[in-house]
Structures are given as structure tokens and as C-alpha cells.
PDB file of N, CA and C in Angstrom:
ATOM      1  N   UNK A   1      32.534 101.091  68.700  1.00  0.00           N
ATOM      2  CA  UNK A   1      33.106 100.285  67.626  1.00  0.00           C
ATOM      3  C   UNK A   1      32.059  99.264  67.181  1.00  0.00           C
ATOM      4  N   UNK A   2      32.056  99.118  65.717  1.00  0.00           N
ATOM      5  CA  UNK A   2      30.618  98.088  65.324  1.00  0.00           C
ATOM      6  C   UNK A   2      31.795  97.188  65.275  1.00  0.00           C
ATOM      7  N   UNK A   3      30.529  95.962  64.991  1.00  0.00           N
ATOM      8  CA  UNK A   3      31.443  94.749  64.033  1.00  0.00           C
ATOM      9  C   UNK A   3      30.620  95.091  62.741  1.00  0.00           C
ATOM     10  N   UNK A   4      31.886  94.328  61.669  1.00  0.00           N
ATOM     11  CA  UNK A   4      31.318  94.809  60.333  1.00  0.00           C
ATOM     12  C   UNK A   4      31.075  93.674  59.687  1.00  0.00           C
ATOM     13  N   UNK A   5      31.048  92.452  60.383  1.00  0.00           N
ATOM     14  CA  UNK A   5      30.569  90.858  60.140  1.00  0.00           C
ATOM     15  C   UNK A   5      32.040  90.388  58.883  1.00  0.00           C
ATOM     16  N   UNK A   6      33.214  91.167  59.143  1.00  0.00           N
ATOM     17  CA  UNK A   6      34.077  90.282  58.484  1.00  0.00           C
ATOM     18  C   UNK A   6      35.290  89.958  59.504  1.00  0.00           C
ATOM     19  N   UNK A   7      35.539  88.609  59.604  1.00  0.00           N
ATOM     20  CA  UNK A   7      36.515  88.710  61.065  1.00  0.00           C
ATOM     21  C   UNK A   7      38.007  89.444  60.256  1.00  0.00           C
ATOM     22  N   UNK A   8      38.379  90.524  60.678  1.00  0.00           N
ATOM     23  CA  UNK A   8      39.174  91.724  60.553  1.00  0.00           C
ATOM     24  C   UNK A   8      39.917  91.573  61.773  1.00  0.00           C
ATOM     25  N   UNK A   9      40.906  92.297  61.920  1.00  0.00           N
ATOM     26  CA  UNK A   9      41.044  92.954  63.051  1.00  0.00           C
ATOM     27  C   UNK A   9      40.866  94.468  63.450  1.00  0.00           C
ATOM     28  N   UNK A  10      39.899  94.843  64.266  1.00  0.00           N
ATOM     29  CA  UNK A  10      39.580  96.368  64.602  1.00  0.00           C
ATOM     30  C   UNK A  10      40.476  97.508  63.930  1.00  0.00           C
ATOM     31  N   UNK A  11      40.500  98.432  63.818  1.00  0.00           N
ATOM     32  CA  UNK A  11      42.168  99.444  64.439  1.00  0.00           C
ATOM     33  C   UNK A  11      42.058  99.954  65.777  1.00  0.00           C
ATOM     34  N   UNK A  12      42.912 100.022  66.027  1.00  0.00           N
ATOM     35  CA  UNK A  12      43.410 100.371  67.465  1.00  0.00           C
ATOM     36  C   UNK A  12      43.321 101.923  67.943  1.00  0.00           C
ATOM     37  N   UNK A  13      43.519 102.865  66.828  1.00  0.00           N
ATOM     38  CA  UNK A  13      42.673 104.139  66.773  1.00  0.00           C
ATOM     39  C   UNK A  13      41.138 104.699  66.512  1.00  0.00           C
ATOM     40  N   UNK A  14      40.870 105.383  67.169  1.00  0.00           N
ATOM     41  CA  UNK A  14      39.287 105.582  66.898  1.00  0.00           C
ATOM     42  C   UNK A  14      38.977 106.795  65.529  1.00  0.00           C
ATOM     43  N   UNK A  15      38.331 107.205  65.350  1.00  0.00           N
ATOM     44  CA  UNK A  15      37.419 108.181  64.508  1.00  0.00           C
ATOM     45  C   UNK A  15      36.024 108.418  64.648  1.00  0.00           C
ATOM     46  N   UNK A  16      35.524 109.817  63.900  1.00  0.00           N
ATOM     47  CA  UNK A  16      34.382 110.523  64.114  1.00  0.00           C
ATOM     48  C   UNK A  16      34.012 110.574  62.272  1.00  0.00           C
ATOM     49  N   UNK A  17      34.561 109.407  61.686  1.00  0.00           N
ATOM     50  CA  UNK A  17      34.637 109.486  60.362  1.00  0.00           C
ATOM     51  C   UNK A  17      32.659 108.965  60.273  1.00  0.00           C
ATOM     52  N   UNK A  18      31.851 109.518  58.981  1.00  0.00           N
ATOM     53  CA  UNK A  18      30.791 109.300  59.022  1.00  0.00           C
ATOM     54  C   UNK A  18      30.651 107.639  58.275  1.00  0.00           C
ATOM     55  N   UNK A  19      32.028 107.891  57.337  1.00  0.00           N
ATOM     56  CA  UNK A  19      32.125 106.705  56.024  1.00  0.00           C
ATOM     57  C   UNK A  19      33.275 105.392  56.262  1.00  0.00           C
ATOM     58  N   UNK A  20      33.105 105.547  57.939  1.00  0.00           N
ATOM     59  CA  UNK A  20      34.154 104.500  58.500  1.00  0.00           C
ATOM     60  C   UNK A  20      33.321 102.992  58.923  1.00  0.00           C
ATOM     61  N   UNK A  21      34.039 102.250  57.996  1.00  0.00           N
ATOM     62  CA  UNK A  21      33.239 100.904  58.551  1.00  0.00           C
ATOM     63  C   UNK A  21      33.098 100.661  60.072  1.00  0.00           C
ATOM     64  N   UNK A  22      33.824 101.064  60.835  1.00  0.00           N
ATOM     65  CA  UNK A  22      34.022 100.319  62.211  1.00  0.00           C
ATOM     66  C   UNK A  22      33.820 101.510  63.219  1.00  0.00           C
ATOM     67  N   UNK A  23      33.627 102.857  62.877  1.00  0.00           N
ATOM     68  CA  UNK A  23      32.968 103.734  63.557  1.00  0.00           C
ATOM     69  C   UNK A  23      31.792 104.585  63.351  1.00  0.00           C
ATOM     70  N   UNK A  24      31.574 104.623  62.007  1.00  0.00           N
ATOM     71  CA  UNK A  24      30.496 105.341  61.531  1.00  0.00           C
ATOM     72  C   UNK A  24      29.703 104.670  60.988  1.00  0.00           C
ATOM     73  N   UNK A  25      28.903 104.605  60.001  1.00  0.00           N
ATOM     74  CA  UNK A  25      27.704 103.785  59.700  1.00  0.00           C
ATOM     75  C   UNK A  25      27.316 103.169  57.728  1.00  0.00           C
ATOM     76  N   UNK A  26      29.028 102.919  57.645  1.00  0.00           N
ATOM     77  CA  UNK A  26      29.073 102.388  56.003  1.00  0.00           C
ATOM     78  C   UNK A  26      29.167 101.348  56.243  1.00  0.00           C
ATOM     79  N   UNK A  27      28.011 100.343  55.418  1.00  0.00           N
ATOM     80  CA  UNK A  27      27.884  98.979  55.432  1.00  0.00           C
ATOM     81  C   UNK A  27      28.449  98.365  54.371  1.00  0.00           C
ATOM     82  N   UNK A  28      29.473  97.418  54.457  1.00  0.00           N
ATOM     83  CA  UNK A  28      30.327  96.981  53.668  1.00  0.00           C
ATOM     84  C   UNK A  28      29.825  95.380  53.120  1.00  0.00           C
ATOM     85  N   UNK A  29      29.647  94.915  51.824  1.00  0.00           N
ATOM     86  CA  UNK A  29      28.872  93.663  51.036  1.00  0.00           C
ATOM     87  C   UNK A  29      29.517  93.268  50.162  1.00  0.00           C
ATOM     88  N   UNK A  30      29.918  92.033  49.507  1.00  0.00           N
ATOM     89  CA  UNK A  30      30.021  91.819  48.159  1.00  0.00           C
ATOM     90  C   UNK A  30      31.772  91.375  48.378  1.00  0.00           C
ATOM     91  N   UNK A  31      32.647  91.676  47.650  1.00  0.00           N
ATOM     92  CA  UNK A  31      33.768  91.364  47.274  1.00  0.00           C
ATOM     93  C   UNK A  31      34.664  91.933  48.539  1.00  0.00           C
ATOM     94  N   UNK A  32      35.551  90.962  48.680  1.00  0.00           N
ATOM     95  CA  UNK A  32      36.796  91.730  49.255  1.00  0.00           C
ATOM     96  C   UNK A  32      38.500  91.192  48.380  1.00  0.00           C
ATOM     97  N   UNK A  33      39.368  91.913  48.429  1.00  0.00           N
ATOM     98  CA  UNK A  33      40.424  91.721  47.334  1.00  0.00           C
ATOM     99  C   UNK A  33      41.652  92.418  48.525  1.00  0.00           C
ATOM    100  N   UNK A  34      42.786  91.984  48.537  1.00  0.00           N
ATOM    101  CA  UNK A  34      43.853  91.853  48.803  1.00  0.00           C
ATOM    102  C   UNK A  34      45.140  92.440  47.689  1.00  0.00           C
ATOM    103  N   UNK A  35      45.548  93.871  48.100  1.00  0.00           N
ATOM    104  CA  UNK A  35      46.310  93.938  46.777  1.00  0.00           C
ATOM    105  C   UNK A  35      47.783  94.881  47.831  1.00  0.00           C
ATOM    106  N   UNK A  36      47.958  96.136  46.504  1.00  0.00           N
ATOM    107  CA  UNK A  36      48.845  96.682  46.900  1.00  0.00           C
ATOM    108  C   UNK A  36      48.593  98.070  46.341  1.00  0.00           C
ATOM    109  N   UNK A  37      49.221  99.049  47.862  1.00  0.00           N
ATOM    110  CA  UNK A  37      48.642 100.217  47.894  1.00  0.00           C
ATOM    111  C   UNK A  37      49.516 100.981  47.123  1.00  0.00           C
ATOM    112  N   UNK A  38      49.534 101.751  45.837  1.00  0.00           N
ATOM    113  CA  UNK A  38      50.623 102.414  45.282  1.00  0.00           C
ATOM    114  C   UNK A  38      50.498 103.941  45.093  1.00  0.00           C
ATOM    115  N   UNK A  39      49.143 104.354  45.355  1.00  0.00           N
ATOM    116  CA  UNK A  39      49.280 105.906  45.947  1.00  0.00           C
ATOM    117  C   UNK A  39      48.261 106.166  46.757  1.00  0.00           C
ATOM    118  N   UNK A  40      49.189 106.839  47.906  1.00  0.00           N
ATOM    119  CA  UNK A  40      47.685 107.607  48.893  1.00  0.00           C
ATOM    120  C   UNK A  40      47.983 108.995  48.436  1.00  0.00           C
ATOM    121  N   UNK A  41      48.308 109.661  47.866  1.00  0.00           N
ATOM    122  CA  UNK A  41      47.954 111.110  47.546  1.00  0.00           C
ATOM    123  C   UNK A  41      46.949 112.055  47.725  1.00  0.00           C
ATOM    124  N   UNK A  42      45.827 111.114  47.598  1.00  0.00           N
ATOM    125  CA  UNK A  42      44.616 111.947  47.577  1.00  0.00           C
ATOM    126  C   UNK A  42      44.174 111.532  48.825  1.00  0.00           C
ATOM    127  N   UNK A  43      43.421 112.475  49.380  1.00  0.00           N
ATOM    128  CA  UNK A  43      42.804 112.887  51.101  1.00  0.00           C
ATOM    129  C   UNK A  43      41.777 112.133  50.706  1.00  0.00           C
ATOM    130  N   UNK A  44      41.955 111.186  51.819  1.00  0.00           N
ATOM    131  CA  UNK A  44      41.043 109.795  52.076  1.00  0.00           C
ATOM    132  C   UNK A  44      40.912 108.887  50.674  1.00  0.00           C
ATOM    133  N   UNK A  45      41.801 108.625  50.101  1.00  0.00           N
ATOM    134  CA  UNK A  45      41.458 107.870  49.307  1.00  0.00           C
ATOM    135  C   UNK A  45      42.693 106.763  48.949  1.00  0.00           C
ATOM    136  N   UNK A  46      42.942 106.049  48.208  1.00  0.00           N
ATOM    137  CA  UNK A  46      43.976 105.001  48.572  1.00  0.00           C
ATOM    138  C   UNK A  46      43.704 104.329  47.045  1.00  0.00           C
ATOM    139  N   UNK A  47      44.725 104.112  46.139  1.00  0.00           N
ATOM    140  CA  UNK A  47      44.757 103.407  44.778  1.00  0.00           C
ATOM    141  C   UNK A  47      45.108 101.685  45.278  1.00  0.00           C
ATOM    142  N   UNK A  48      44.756 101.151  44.822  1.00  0.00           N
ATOM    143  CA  UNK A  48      44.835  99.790  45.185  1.00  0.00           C
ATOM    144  C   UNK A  48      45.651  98.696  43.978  1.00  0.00           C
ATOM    145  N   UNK A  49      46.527  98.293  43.633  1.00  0.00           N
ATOM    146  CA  UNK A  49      46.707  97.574  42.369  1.00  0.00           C
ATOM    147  C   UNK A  49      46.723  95.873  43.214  1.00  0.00           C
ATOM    148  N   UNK A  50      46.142  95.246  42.127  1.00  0.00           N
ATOM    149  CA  UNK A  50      45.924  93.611  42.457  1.00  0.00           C
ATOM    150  C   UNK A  50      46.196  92.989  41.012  1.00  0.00           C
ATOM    151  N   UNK A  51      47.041  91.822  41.446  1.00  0.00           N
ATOM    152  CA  UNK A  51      47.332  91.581  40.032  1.00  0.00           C
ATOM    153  C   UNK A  51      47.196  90.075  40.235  1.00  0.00           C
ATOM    154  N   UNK A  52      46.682  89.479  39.123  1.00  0.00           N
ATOM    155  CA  UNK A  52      45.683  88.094  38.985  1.00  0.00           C
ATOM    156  C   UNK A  52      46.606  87.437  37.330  1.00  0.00           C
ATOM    157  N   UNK A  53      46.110  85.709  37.700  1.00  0.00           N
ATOM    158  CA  UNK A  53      46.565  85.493  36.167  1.00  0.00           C
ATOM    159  C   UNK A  53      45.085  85.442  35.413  1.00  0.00           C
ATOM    160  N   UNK A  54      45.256  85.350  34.101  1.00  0.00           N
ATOM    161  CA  UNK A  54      44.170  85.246  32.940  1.00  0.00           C
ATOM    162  C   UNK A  54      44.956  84.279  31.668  1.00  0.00           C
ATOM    163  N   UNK A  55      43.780  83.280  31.984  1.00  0.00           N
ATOM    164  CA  UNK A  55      44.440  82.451  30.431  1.00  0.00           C
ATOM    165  C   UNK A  55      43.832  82.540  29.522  1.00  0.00           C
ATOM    166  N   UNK A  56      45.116  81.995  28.714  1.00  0.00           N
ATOM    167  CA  UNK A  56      44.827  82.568  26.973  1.00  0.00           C
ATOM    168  C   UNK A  56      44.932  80.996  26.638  1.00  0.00           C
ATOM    169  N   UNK A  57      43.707  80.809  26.000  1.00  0.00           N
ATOM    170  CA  UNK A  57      43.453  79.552  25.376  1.00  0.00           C
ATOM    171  C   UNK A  57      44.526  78.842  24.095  1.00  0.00           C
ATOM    172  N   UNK A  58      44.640  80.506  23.171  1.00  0.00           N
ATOM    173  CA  UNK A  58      45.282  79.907  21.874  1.00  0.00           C
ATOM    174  C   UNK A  58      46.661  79.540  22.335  1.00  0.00           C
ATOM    175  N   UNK A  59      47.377  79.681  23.084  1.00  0.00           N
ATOM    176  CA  UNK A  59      48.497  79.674  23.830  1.00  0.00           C
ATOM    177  C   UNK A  59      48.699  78.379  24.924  1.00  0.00           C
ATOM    178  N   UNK A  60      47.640  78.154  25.258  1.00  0.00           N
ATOM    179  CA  UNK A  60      47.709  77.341  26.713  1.00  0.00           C
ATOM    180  C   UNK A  60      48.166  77.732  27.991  1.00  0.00           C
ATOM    181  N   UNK A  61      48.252  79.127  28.111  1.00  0.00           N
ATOM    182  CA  UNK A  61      49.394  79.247  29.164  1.00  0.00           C
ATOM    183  C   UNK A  61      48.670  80.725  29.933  1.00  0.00           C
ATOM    184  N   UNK A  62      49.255  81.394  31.442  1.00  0.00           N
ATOM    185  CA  UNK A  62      48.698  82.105  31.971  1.00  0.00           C
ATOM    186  C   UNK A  62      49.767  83.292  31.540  1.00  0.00           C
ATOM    187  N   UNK A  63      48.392  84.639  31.795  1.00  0.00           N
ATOM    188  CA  UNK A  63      49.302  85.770  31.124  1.00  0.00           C
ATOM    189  C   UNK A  63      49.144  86.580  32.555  1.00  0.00           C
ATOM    190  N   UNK A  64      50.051  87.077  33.367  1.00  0.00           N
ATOM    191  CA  UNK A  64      49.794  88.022  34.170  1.00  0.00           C
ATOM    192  C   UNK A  64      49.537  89.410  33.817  1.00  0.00           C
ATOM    193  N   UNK A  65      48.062  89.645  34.722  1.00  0.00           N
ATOM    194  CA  UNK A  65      47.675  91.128  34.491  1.00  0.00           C
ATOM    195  C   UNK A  65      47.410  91.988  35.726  1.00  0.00           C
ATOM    196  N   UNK A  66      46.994  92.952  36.018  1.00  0.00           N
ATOM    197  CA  UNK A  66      46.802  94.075  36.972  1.00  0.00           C
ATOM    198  C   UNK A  66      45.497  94.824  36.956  1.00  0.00           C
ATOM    199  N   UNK A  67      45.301  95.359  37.926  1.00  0.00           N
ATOM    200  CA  UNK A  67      43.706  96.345  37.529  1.00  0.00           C
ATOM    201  C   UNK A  67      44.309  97.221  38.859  1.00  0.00           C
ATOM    202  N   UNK A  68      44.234  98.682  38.716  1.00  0.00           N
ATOM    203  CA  UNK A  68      44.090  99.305  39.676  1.00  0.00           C
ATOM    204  C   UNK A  68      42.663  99.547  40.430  1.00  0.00           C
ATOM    205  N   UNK A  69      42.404  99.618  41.427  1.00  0.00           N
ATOM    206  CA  UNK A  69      40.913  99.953  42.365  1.00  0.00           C
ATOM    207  C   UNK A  69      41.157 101.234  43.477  1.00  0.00           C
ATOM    208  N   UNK A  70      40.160 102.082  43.089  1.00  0.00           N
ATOM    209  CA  UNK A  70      40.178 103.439  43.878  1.00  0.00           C
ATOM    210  C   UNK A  70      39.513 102.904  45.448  1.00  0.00           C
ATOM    211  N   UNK A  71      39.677 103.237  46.140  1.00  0.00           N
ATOM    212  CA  UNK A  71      39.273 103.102  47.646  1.00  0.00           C
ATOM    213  C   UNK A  71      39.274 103.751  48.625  1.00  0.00           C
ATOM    214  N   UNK A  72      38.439 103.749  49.731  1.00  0.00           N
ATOM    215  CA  UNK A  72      37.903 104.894  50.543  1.00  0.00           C
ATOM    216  C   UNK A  72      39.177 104.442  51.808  1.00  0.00           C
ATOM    217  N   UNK A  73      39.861 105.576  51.826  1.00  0.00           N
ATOM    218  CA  UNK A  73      40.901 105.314  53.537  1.00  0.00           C
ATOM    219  C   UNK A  73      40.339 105.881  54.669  1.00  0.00           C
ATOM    220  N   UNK A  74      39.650 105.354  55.435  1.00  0.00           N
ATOM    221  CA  UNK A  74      39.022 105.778  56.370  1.00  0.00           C
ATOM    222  C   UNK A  74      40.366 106.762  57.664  1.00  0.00           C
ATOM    223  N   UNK A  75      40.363 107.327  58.080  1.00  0.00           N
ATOM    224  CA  UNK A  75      41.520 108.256  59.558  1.00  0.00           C
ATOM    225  C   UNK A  75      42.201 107.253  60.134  1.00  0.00           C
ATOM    226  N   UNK A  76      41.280 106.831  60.465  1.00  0.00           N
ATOM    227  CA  UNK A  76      41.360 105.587  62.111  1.00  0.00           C
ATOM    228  C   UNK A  76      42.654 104.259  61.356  1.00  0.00           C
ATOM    229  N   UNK A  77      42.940 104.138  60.102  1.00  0.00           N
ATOM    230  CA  UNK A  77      43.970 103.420  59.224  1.00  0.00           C
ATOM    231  C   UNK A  77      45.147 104.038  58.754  1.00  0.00           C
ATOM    232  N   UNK A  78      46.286 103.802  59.374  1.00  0.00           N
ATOM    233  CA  UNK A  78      47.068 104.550  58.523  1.00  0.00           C
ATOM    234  C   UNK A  78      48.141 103.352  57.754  1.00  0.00           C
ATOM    235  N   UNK A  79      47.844 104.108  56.493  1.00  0.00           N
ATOM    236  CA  UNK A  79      48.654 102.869  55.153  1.00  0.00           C
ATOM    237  C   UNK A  79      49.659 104.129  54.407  1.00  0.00           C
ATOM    238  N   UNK A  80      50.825 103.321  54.470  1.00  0.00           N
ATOM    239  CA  UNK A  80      51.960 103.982  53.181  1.00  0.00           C
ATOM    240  C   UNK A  80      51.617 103.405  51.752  1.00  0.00           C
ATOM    241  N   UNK A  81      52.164 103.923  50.843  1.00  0.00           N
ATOM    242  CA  UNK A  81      52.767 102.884  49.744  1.00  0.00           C
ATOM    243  C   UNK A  81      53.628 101.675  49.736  1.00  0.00           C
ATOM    244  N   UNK A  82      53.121 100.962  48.975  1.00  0.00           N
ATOM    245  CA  UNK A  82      53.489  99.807  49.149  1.00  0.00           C
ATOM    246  C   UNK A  82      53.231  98.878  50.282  1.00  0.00           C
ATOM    247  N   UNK A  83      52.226  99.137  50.937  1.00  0.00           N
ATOM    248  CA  UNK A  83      51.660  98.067  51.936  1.00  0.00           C
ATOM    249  C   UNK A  83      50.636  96.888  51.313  1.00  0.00           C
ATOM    250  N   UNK A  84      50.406  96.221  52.180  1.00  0.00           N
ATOM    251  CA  UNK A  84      49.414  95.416  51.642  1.00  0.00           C
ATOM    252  C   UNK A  84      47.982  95.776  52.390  1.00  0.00           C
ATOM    253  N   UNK A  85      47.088  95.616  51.449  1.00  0.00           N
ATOM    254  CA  UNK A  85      45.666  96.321  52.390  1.00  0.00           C
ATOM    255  C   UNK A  85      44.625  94.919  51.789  1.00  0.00           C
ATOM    256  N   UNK A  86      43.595  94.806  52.756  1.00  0.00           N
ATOM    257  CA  UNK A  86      42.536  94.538  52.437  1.00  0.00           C
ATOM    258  C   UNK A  86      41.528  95.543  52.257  1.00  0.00           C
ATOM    259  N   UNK A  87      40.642  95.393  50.616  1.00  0.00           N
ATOM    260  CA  UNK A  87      39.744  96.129  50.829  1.00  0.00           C
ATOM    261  C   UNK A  87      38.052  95.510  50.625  1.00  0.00           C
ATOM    262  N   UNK A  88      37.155  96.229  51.313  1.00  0.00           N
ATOM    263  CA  UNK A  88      35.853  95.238  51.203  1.00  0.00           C
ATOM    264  C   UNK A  88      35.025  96.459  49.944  1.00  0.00           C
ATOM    265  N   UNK A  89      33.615  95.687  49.373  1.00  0.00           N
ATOM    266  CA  UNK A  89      33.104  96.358  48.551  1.00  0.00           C
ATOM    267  C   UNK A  89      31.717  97.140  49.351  1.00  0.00           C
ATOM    268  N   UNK A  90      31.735  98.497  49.150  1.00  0.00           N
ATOM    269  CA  UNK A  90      30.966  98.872  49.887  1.00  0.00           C
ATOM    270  C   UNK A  90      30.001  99.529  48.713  1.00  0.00           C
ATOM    271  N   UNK A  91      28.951 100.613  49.227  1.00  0.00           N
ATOM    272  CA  UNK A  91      28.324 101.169  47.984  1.00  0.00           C
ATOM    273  C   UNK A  91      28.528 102.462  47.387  1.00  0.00           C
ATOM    274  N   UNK A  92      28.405 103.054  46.296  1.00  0.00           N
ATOM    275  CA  UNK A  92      29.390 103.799  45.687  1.00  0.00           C
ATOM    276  C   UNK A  92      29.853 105.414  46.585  1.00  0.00           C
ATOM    277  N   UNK A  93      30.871 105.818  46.691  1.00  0.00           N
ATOM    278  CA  UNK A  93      31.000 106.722  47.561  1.00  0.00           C
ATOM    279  C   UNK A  93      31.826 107.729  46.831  1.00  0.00           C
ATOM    280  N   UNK A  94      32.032 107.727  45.546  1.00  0.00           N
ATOM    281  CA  UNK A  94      32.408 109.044  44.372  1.00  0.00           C
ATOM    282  C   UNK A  94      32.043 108.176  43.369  1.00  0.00           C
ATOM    283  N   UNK A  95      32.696 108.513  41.998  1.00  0.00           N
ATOM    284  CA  UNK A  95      32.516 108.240  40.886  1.00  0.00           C
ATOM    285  C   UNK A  95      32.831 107.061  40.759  1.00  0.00           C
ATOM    286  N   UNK A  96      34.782 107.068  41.087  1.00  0.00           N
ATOM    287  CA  UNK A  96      35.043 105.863  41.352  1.00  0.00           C
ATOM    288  C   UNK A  96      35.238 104.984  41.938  1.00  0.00           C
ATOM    289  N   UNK A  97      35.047 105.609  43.537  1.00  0.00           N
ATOM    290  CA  UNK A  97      34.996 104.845  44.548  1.00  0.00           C
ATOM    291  C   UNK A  97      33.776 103.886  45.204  1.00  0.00           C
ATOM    292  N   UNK A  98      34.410 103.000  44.794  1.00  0.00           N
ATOM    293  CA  UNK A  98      33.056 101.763  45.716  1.00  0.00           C
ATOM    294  C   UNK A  98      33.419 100.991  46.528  1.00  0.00           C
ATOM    295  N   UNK A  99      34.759 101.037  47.370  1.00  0.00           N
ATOM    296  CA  UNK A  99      35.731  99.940  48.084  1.00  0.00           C
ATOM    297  C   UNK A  99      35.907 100.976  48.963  1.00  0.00           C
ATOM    298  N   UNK A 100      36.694  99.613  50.233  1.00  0.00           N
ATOM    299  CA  UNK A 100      36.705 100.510  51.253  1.00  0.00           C
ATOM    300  C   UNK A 100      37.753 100.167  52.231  1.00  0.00           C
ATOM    301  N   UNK A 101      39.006 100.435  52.653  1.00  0.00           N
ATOM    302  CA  UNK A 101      40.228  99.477  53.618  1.00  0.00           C
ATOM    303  C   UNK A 101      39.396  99.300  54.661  1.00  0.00           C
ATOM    304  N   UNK A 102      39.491  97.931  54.829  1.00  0.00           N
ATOM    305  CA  UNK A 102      39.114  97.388  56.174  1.00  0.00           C
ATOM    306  C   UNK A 102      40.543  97.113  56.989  1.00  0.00           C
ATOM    307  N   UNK A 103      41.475  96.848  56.360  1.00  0.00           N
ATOM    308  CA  UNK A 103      42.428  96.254  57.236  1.00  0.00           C
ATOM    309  C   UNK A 103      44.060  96.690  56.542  1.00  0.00           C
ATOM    310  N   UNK A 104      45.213  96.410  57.526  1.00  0.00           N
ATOM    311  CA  UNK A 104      46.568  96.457  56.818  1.00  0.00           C
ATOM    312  C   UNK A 104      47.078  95.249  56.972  1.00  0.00           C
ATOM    313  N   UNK A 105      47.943  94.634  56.605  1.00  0.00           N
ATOM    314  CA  UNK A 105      48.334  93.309  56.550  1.00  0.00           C
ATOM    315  C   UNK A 105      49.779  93.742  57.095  1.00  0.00           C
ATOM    316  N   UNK A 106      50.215  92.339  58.127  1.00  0.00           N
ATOM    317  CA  UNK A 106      51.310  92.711  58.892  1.00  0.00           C
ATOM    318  C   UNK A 106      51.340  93.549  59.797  1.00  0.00           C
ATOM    319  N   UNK A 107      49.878  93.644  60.291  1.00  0.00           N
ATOM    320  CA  UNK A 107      50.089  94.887  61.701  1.00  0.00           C
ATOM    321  C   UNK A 107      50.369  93.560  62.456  1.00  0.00           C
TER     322      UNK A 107
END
């Protein structure tokens, strides 16, 4: 098990994953974001939605918005829909994947 220099908590299952922060050798940098997981459908991969305010000047006032983020689900994690995940920014690992679950919230 590495450390991945973000205090996380481990998972408690192992893996032989190559693109696993905490067993294999993907180095994770840059942003981490806190959202909500709304599809794992796809094998190893995990949709992420995070939703932030943005103000609108002519208005004065905050408008709530959303962005979905594609992300790498490593084995050794297991997340449903609708959990809460942390994910860190790693370097690009498909088209649209550049993130990566480090963690589940409420284990």
C-alpha cells in the first residue's frame, strides 16, 4: 500500500489494479472535488456531478449550477449511486478521464 500524500483513508480491500492510487503506480496532483456519484455503469469508471454557486452580477444574486466529471473507479473502492466520493486530479487516463476516487464519504 503507498501513501498518496493526501491524508485519505486507505481502503480496506487490496488490488492488482495498475491505475490504482494506493496500489499501483498513478500519481495523483492538482485538484480534488467532493461531489456525487450518479452513474457507475461503465467498468471502472464513475460520473461524478458537483454542484457550486456562480454569480451573476446584473442580478446581484447566486445562480446554482452543476458540471458532471468522468472518473477512474479503481476495484479496491466500491461506490453505488448516489454516494458521496472524493475525487483527486490525476493525469489523463481516456479522453475524458483525468480524475480519480480516492475515497467514499461515510465509510
Amino acid at each position: 500500500m503507498r501513501r498518496i500524500g493526501i491524508d485519505v483513508e486507505p481502503p480496506k480491500r487490496s488490488c492488482t489494479d495498475e491505475q490504482c492510487p494506493f496500489h499501483g503506480k498513478l500519481s495523483v496532483r492538482g485538484r480534488l472535488i467532493k461531489g456525487r456519484a450518479v452513474s457507475v455503469k461503465a467498468k471502472k469508471m464513475v460520473v461524478v456531478e458537483r454542484e457550486y454557486l456562480h454569480y451573476v452580477p446584473k442580478y446581484m444574486r447566486y445562480e446554482r449550477r452543476r458540471s458532471k466529471i468522468h472518473a477512474y473507479l479503481p476495484p479496491c473502492i466500491d461506490v453505488k449511486e448516489g454516494d458521496v466520493v472524493q475525487i483527486a486530479e490525476c493525469r489523463p487516463l481516456a479522453k475524458s478521464v483525468a480524475f480519480v476516487v480516492i475515497s467514499k464519504e461515510g465509510e
